[in-house]
Protein backbone atom coordinates (compact mmCIF):
# COMPACT_ATOMS: atom_id res chain seq x y z
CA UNK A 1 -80.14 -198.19 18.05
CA UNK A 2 -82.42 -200.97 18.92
CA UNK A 3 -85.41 -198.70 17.36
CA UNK A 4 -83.48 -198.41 14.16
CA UNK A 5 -83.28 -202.08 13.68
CA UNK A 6 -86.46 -203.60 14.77
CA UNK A 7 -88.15 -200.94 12.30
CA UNK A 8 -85.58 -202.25 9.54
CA UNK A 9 -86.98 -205.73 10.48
CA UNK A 10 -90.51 -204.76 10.19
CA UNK A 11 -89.89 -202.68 7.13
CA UNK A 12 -91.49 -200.05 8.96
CA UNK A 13 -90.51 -195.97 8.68
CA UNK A 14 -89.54 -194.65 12.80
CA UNK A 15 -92.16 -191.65 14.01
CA UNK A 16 -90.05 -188.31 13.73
CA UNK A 17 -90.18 -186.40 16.88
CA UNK A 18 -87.73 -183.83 18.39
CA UNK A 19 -86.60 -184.03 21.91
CA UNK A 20 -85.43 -180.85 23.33
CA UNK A 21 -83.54 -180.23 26.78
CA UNK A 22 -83.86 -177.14 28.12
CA UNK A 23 -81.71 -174.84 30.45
CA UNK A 24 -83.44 -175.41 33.70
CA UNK A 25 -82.82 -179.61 32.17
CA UNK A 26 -86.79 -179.45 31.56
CA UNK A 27 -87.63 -181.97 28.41
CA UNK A 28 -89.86 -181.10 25.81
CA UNK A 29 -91.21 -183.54 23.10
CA UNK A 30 -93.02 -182.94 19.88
CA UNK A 31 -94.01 -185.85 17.35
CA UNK A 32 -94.28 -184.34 13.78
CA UNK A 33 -96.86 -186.53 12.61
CA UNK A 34 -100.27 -187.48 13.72
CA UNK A 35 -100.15 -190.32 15.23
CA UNK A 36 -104.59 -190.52 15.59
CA UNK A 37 -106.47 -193.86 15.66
CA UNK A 38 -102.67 -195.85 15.21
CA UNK A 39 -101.01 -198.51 17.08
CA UNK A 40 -97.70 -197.23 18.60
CA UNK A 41 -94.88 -198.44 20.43
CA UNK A 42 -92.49 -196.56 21.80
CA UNK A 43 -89.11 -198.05 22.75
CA UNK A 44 -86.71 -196.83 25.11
CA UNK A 45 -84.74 -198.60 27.59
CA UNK A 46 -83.92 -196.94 31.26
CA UNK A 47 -80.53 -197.61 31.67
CA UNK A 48 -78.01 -194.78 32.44
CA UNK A 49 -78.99 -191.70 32.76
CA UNK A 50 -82.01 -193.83 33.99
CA UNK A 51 -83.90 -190.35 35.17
CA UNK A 52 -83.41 -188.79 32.12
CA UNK A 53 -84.19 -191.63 30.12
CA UNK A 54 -87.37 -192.70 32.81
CA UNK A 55 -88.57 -188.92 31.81
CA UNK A 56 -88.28 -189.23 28.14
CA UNK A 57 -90.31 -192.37 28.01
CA UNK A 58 -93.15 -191.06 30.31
CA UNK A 59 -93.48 -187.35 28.40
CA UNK A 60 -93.34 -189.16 25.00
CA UNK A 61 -96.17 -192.22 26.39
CA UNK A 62 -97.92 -188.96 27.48
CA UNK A 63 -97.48 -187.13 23.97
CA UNK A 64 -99.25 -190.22 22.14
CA UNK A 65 -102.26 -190.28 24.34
CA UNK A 66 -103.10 -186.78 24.16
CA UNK A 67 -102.58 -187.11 20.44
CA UNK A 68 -105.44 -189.51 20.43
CA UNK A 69 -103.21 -192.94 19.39
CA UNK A 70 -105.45 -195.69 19.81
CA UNK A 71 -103.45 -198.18 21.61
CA UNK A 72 -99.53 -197.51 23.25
CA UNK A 73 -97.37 -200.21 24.19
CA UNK A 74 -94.09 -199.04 25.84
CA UNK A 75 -91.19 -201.60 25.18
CA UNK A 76 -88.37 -201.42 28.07
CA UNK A 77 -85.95 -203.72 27.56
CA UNK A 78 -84.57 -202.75 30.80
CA UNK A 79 -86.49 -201.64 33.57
CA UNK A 80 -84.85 -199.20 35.59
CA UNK A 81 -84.69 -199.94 39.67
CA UNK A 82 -86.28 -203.90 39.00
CA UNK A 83 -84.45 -204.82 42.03
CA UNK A 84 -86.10 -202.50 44.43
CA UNK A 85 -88.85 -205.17 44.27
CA UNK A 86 -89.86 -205.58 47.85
CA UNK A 87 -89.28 -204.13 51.33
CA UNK A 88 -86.27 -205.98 52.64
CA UNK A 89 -85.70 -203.63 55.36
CA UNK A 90 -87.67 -201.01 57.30
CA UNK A 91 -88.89 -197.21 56.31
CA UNK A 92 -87.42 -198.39 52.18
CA UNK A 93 -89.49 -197.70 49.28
CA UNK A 94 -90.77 -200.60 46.32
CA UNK A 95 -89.13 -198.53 43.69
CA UNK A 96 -90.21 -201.12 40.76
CA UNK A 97 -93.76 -200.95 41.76
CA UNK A 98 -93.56 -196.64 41.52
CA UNK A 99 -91.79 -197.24 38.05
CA UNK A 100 -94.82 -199.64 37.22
CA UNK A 101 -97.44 -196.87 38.05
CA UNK A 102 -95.66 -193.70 36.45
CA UNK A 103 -95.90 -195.93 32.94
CA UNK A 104 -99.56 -196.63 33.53
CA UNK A 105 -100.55 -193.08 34.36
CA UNK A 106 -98.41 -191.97 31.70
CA UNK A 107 -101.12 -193.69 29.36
CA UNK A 108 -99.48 -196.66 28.55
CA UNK A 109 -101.74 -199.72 27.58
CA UNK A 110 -99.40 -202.37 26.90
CA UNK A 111 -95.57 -202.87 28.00
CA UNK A 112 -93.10 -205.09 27.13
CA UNK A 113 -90.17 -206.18 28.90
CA UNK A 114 -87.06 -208.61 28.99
CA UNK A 115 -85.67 -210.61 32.16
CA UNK A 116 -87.83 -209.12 34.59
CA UNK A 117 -84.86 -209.53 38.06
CA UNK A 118 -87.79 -210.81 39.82
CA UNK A 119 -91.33 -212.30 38.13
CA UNK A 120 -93.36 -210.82 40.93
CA UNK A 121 -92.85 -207.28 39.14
CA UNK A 122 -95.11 -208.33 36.42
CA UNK A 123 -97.94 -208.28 39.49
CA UNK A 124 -97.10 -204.71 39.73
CA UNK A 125 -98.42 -203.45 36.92
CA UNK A 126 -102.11 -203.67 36.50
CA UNK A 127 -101.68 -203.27 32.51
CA UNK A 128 -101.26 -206.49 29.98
CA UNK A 129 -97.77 -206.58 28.88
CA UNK A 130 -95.50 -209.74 28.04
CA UNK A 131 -91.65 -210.32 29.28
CA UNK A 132 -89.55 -211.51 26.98
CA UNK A 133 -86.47 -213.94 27.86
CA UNK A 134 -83.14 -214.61 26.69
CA UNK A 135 -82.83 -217.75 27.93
CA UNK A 136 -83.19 -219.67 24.76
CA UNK A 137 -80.76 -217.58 22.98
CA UNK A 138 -78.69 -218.40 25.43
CA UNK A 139 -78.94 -221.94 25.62
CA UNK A 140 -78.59 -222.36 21.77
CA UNK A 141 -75.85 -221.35 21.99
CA UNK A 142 -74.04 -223.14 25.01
CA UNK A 143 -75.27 -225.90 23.32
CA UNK A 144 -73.56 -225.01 20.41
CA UNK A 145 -70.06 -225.24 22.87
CA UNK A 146 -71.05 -227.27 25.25
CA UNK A 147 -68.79 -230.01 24.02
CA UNK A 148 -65.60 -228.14 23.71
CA UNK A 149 -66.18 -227.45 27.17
CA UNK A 150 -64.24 -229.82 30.27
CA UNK A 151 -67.50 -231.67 32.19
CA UNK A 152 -68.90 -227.81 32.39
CA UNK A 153 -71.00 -226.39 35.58
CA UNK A 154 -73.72 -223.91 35.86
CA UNK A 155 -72.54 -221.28 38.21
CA UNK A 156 -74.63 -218.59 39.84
CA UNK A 157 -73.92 -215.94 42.51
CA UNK A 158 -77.55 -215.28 43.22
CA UNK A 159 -79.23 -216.92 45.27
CA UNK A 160 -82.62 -215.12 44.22
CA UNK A 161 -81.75 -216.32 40.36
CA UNK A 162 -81.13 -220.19 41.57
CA UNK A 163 -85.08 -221.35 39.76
CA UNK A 164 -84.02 -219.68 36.68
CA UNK A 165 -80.23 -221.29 37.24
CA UNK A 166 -81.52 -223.92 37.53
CA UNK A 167 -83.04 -224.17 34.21
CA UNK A 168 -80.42 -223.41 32.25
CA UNK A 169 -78.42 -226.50 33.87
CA UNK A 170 -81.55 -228.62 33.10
CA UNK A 171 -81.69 -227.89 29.69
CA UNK A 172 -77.87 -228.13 29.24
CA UNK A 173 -78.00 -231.34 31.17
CA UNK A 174 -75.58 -230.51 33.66
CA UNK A 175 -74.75 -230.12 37.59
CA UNK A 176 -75.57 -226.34 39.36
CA UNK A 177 -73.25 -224.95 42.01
CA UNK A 178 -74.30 -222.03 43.76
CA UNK A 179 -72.13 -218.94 45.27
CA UNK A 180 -73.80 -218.10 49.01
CA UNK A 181 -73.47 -214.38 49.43
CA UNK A 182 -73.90 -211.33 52.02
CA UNK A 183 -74.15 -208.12 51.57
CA UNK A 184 -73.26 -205.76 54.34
CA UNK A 185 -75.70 -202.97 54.62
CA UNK A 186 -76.51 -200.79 51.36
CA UNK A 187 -72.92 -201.39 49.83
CA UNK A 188 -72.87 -202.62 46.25
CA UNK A 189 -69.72 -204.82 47.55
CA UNK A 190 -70.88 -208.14 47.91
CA UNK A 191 -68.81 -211.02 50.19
CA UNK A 192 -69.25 -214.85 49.30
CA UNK A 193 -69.48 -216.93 51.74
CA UNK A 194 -69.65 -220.66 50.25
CA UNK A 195 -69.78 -222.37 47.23
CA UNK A 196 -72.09 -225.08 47.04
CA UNK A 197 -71.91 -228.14 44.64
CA UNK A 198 -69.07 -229.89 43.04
CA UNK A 199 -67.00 -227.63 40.43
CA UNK A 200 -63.64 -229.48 40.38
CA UNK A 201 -61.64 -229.04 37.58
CA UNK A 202 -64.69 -228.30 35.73
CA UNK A 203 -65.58 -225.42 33.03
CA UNK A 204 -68.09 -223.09 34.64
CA UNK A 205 -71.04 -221.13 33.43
CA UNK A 206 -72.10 -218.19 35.68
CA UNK A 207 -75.02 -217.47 35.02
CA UNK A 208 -76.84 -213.89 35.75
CA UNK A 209 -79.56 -211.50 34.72
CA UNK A 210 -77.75 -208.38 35.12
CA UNK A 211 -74.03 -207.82 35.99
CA UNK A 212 -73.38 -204.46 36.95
CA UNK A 213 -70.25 -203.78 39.12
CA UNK A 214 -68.81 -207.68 38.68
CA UNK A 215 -68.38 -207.69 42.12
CA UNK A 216 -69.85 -210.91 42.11
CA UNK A 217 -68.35 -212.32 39.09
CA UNK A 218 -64.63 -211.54 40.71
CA UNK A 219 -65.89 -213.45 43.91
CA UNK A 220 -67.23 -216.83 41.53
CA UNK A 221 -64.04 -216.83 40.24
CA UNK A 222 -61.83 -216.39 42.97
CA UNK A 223 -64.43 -219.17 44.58
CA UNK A 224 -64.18 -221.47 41.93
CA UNK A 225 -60.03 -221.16 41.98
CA UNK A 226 -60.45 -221.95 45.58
CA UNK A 227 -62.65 -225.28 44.97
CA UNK A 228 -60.59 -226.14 41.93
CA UNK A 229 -62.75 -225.04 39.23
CA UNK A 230 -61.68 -223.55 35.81
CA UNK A 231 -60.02 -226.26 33.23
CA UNK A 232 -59.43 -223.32 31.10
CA UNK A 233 -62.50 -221.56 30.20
CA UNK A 234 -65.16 -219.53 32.06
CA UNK A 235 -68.37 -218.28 30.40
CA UNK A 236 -71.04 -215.10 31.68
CA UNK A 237 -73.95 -215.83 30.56
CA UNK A 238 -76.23 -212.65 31.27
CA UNK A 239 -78.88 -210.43 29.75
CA UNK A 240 -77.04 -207.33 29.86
CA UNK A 241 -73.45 -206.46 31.32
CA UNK A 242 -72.75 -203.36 31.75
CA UNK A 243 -69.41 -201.69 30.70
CA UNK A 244 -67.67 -201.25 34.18
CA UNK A 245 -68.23 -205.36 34.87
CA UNK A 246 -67.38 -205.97 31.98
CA UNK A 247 -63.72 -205.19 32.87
CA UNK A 248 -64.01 -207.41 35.84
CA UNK A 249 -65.22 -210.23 33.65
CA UNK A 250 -62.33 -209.81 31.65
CA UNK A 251 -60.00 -210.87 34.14
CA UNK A 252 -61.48 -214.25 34.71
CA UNK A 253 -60.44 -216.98 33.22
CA UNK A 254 -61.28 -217.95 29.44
CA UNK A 255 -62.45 -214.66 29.07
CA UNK A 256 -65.85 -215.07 27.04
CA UNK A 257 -69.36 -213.58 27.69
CA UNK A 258 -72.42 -213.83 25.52
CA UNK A 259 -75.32 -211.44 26.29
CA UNK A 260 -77.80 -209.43 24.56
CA UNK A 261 -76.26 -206.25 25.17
CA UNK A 262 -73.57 -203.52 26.96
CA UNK A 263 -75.08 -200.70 29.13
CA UNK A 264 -72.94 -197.68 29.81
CA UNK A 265 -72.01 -197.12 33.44
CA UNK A 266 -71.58 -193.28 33.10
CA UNK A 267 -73.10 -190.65 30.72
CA UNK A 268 -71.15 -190.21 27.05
CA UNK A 269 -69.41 -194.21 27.64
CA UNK A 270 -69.62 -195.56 24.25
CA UNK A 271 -72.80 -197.96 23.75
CA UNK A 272 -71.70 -201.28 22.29
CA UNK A 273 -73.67 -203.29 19.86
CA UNK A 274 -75.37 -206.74 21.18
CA UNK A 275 -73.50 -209.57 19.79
């Protein structure tokens, strides 16, 4: 657990609590030590079950403040429903910016996050908090292969990530190709539509900040077979995959992904450690 190892790191002892779930699905939390006049952070990401795991966070930010801790900072390193960021269709909800206000009322002082889908979500909460990026790690280490790659290509499927696509082939010093998309309605499915830039016979990157179904991942590759791309190796580049894409990225070719971590796609699948 991510707790368990950044309080190895800090040489710091984790607060014991017990969580119970009750019949009716009700959760109860009770910390067994005072946490009065201390500095606490509570970590828990809201991936799958994201309501269950929403809840826990809010009842145990709750707990602290009516235990009197002097400051709480809530660390998510995935925000649950970051990509209902903005009305992009009429009588829909801004689910981020609900998220954003449960944590606040919850008593939360401070949160920190990683990869935010869209920076605008960081003007949703009214709170000081920092987001965290993986984009270094990243780049470290496709510098680290860049030159066993063929004349390699950042790839992305998102239109809405192109800025931050764009940095990574800055800093790798490389060309960017882009995968137009449509989606038809509410469906997850996605359909591409072109792929812009040159990505003959040419390694490419795809680059992402969450892959969830791999919809999109199947339709870069199947582009990038179409315009010629693919010497041999293709690499996902992403801040979490979770488990169901990560099937779908298996198929592509070269077969390699680094990210900072595997989310489950249904309750009980096994967690994987980041790599």
């Amino acid at each position: 657990e991510l707790a368990n190892d950044i309080a190895s790191y800090l040489k710091l002892p984790l607060c014991e609590r017990d969580i119970v779930t009750f019949p009716n699905d009700n959760i109860f939390v009770k910390l067994r030590a005072s946490v009065r006049g201390q500095d606490c952070y509570v970590i828990q990401s809201t991936s799958i079950p994201v309501h269950r795991n929403l809840m826990e966070l809010l009842i145990m930010i709750q707990t602290l403040r009516l235990d009197s801790a002097a400051r709480i900072t809530a660390v998510v390193p995935y925000l649950c429903y970051a990509r209902s960021d903005k009305k992009d269709q009429p009588r829909v909800p801004i689910t981020a910016r609900l998220v954003a206000d449960l944590i606040e009322v919850a008593g939360a002082d401070r949160y920190v996050t990683l990869d935010l889908h869209a920076d605008q979500i960081q003007g949703f909460f009214s709170i000081p908090g920092d987001v965290l990026t993986a984009f270094y790690i990243h780049i470290d280490y496709l510098r680290s292969i860049k030159d066993r790659m063929h004349s390699p290509v950042v790839v992305t499927a998102d239109l809405g990530f192109a800025k931050k696509a764009r940095n990574y082939a800055a800093a790798l010093n490389i060309p960017l190709s882009f995968i137009e998309k449509r989606r038809m309605g509410n469906d997850a499915k996605a359909q591409a539509l072109t792929l812009i830039g040159d990505v003959y016979d040419r390694d490419a990157i795809i680059v992402d900040d969450e892959v969830d179904t791999g919809g999109l991942l199947a339709l870069a590759g199947k582009q990038g077979e179409v315009k010629g791309a693919g010497h041999g190796q293709t690499m996902l580049c992403s801040t979490v995959v979770w488990l169901k894409a990560d099937d779908r990225a298996g198929a592509l070719p070269g077969r390699e992904e680094h990210t900072t971590g595997y989310l489950p796609t249904l309750p009980g699948k096994t967690h994987q450690d980041s790599e």
